[in-house]
Protein backbone atom coordinates (compact mmCIF):
# COMPACT_ATOMS: atom_id res chain seq x y z
CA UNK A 1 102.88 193.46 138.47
CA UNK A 2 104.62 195.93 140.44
CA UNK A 3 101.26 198.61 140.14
CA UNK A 4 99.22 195.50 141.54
CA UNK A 5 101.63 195.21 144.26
CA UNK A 6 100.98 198.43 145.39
CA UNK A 7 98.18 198.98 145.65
CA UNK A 8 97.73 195.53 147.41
CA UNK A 9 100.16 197.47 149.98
CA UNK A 10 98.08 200.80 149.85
CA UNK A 11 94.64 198.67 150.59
CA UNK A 12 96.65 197.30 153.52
CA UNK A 13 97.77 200.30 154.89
CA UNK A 14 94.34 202.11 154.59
CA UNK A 15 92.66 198.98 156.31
CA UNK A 16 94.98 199.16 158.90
CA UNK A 17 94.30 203.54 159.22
CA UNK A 18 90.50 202.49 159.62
CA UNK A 19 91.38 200.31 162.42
CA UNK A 20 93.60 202.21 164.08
CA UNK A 21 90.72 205.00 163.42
CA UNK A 22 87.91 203.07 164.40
CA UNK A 23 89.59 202.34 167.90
CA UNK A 24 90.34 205.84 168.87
CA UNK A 25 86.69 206.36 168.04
CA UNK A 26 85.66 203.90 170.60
CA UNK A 27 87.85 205.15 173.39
CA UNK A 28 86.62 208.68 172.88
CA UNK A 29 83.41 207.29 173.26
CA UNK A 30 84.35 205.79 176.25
CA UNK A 31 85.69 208.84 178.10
CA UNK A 32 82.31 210.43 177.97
CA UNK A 33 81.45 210.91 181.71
CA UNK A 34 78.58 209.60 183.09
CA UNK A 35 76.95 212.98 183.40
CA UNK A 36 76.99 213.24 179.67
CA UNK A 37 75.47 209.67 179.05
CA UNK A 38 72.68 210.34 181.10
CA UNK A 39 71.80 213.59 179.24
CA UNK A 40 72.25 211.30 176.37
CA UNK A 41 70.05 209.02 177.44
CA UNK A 42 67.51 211.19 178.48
CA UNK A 43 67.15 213.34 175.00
CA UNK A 44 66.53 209.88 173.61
CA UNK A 45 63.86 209.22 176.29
CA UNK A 46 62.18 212.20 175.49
CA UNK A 47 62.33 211.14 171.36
CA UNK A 48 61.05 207.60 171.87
CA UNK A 49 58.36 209.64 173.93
CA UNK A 50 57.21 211.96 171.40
CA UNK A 51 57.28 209.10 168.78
CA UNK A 52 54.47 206.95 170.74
CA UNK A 53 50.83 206.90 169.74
CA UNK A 54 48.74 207.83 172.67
CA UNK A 55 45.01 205.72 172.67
CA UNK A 56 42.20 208.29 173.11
CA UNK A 57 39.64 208.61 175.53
CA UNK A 58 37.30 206.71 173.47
CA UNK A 59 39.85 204.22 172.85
CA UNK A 60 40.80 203.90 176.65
CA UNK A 61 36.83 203.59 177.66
CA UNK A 62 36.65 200.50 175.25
CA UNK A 63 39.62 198.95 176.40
CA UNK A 64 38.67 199.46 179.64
CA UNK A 65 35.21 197.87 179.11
CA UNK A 66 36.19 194.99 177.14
CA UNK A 67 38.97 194.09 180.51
CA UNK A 68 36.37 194.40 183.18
CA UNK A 69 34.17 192.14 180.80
CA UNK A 70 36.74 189.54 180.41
CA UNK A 71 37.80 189.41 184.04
CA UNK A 72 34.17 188.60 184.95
CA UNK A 73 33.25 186.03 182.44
CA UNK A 74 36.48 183.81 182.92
CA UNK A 75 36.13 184.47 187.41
CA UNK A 76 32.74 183.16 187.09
CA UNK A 77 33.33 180.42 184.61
CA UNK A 78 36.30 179.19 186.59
CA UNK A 79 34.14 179.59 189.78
CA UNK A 80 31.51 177.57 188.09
CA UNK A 81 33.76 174.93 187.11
CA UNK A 82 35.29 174.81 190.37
CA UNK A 83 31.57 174.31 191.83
CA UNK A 84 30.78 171.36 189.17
CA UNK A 85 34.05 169.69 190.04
CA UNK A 86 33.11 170.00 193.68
CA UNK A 87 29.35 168.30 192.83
CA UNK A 88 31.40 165.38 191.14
CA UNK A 89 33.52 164.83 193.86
CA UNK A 90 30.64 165.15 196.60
CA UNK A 91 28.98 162.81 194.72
CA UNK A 92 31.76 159.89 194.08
CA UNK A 93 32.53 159.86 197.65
């Protein structure tokens, strides 16, 4: 019983180490100045960068087509159905 209890005490005391532990690690990570997080957050700028997939030329023509294409086909079927809705009304009035 008394081996249970202390260990019990020795789980309580390491639990209370971590915390004390984890807080000092968050106020040293608080002290950085903000020189430091900007470098910081520019080397990780710089590894999102070199982890993107960059479309090729080939890819970008096609893209490009298929936008031009769809920006003309829905302007001049909304232009078209603007025109039949103005025939309906020019002809109910």
């Amino acid at each position: 019983m008394a081996e249970v209890r202390k260990k019990k005490n020795n789980n309580k005391n390491e639990n209370k180490k971590n915390v004390v532990n984890n807080k000092k690690q968050k106020n040293t990570k608080e002290k950085k100045s903000i020189l430091t997080k900007f470098r910081i957050f520019c080397n990780g700028v710089v590894s999102e960068f070199h982890k993107v997939h960059w479309p090729t030329k080939e890819n970008m023509l096609k893209y490009s087509k298929a936008t031009i294409f769809f920006i003309v086909f829905f302007s001049l079927f909304f232009y078209l159905i603007n025109v039949l809705f103005a025939l309906i009304q020019s002809l109910l009035h």
